[in-house]
N, C-alpha and C. Protein backbone atom coordinates (compact mmCIF):
# COMPACT_ATOMS: atom_id res chain seq x y z
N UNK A 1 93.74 117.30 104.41
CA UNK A 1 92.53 116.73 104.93
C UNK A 1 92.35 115.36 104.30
N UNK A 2 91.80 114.48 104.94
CA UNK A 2 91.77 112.93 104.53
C UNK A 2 90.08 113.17 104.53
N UNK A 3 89.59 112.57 102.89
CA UNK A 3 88.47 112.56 102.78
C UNK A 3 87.75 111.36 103.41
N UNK A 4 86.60 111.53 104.00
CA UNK A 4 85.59 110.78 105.05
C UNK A 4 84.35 110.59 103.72
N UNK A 5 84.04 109.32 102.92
CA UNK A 5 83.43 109.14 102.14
C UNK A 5 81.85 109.38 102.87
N UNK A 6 81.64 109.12 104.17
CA UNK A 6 80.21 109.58 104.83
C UNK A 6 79.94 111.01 105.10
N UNK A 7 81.18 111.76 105.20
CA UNK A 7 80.41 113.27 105.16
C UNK A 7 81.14 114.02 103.93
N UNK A 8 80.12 114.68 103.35
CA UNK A 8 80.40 115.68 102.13
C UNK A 8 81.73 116.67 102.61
N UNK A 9 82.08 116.87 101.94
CA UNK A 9 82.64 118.52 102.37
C UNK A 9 82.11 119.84 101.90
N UNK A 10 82.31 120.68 103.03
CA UNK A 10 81.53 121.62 102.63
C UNK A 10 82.20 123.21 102.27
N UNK A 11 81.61 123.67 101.35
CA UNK A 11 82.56 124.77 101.03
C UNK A 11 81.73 125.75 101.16
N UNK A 12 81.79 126.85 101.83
CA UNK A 12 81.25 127.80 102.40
C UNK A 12 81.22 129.44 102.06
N UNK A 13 80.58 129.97 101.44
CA UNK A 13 80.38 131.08 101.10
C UNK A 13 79.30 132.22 101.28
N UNK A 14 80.08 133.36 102.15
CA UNK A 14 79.18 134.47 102.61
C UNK A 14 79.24 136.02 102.04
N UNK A 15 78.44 136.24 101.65
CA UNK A 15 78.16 137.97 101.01
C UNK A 15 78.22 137.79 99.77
N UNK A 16 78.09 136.76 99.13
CA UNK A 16 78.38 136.52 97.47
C UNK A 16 77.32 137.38 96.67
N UNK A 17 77.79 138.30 95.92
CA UNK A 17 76.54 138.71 94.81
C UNK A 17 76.58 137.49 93.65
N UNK A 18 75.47 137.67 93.22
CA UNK A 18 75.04 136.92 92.07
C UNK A 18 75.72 137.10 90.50
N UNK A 19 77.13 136.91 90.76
CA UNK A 19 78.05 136.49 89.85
C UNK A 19 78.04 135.37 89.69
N UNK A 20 79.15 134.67 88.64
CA UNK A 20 78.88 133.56 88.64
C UNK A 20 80.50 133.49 88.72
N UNK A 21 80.85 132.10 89.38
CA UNK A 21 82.46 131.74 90.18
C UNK A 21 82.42 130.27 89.81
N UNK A 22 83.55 129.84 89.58
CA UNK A 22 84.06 128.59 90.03
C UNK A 22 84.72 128.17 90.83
N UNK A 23 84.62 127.05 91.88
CA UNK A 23 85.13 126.30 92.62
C UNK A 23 86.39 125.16 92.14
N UNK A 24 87.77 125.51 92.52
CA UNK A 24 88.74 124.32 92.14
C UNK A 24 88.81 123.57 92.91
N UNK A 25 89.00 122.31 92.87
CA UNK A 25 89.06 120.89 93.74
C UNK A 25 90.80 121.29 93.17
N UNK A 26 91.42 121.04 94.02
CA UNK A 26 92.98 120.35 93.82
C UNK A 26 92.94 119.20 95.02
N UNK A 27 93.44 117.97 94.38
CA UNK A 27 93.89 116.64 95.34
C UNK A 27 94.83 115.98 94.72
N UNK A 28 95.17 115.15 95.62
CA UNK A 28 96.16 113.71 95.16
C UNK A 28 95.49 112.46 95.60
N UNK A 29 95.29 112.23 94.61
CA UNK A 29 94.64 110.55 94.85
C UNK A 29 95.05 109.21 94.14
N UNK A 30 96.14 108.39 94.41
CA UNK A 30 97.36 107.65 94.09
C UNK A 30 96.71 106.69 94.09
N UNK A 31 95.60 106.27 94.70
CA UNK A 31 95.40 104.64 95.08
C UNK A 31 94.26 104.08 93.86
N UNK A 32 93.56 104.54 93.34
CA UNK A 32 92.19 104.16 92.64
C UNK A 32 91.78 104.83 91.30
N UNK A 33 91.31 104.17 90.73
CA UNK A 33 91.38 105.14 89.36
C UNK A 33 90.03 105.99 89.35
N UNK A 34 89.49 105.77 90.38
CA UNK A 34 88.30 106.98 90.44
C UNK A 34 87.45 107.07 91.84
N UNK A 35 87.69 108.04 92.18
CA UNK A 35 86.85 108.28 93.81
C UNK A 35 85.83 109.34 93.46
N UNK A 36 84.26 109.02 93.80
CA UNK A 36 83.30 110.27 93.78
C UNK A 36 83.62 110.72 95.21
N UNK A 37 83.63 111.99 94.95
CA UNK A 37 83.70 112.42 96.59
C UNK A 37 82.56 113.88 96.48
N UNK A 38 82.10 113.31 97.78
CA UNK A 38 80.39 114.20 97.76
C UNK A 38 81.20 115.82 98.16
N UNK A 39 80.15 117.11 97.63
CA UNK A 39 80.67 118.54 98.23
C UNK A 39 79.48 118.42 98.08
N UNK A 40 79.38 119.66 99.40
CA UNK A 40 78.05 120.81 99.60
C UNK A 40 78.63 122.16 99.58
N UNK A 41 78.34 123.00 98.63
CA UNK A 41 78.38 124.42 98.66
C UNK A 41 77.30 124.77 99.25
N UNK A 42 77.89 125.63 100.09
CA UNK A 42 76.98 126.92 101.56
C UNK A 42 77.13 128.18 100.87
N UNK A 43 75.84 128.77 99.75
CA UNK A 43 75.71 129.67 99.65
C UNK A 43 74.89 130.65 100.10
N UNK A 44 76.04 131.66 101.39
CA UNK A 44 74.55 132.92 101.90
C UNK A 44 73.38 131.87 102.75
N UNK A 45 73.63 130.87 103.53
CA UNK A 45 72.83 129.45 103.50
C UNK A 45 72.02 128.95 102.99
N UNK A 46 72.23 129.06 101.66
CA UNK A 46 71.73 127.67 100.86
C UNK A 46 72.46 127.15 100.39
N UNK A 47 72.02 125.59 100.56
CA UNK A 47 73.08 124.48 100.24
C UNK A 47 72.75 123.96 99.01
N UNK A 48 73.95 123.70 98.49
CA UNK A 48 73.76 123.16 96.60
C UNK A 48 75.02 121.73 96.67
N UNK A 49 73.90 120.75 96.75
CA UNK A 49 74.70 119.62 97.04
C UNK A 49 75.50 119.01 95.90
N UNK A 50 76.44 118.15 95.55
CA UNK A 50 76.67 117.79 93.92
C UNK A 50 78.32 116.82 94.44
N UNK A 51 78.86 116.75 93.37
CA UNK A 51 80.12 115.57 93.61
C UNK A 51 80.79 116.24 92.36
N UNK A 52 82.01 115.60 92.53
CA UNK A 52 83.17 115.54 91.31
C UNK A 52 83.80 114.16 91.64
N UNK A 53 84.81 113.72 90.65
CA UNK A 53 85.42 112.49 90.28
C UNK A 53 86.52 112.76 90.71
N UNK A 54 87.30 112.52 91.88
CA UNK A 54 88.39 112.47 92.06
C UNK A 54 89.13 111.38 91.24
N UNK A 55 89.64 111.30 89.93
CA UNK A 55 90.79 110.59 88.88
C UNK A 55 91.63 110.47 89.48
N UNK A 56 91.84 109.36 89.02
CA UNK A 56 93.62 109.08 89.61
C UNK A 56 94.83 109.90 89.44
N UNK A 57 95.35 110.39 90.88
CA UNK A 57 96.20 111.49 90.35
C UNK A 57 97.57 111.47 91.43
N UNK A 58 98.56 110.62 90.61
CA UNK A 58 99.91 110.26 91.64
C UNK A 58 100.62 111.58 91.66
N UNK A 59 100.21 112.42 91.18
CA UNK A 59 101.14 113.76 91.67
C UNK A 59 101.55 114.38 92.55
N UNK A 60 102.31 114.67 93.51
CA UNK A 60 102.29 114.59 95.02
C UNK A 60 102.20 116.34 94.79
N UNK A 61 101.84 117.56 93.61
CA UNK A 61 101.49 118.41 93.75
C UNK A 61 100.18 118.91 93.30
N UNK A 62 99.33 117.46 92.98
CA UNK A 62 97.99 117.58 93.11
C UNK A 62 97.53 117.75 91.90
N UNK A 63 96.14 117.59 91.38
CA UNK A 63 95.41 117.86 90.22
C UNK A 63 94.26 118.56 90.30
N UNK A 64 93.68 118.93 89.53
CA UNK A 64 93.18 119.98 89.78
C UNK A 64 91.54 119.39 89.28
N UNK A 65 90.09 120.13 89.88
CA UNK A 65 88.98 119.39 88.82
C UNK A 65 88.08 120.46 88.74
């Protein structure tokens, strides 16, 4: 997927009990030494908006955040 800096991405989650989980970002991002890239988590529908730092990452098997 080629990130679109105007729409978030959204990560989507249904029937979740109230555990607590983490979300991994894995990307490759070769060109810039730092991209914010917007996410919305869809929990059960509520949305929990927030970002991570896509770092510069020439690895063509991705990094992880």
């Amino acid at each position: 997927m080629i990130y679109d800096a105007l729409q978030p991405i959204v990560v989507t989650f249904n029937d979740l009990e109230s555990q607590s989980y983490a979300i991994v970002m894995n990307y490759y991002q070769p060109d810039h030494l730092n991209v914010p890239v917007n996410v919305t988590v869809d929990v059960n529908g509520v949305m929990y908006p927030g970002y991570f730092d896509a770092t510069y990452c020439p690895n063509t098997a991705g990094c992880n955040r």
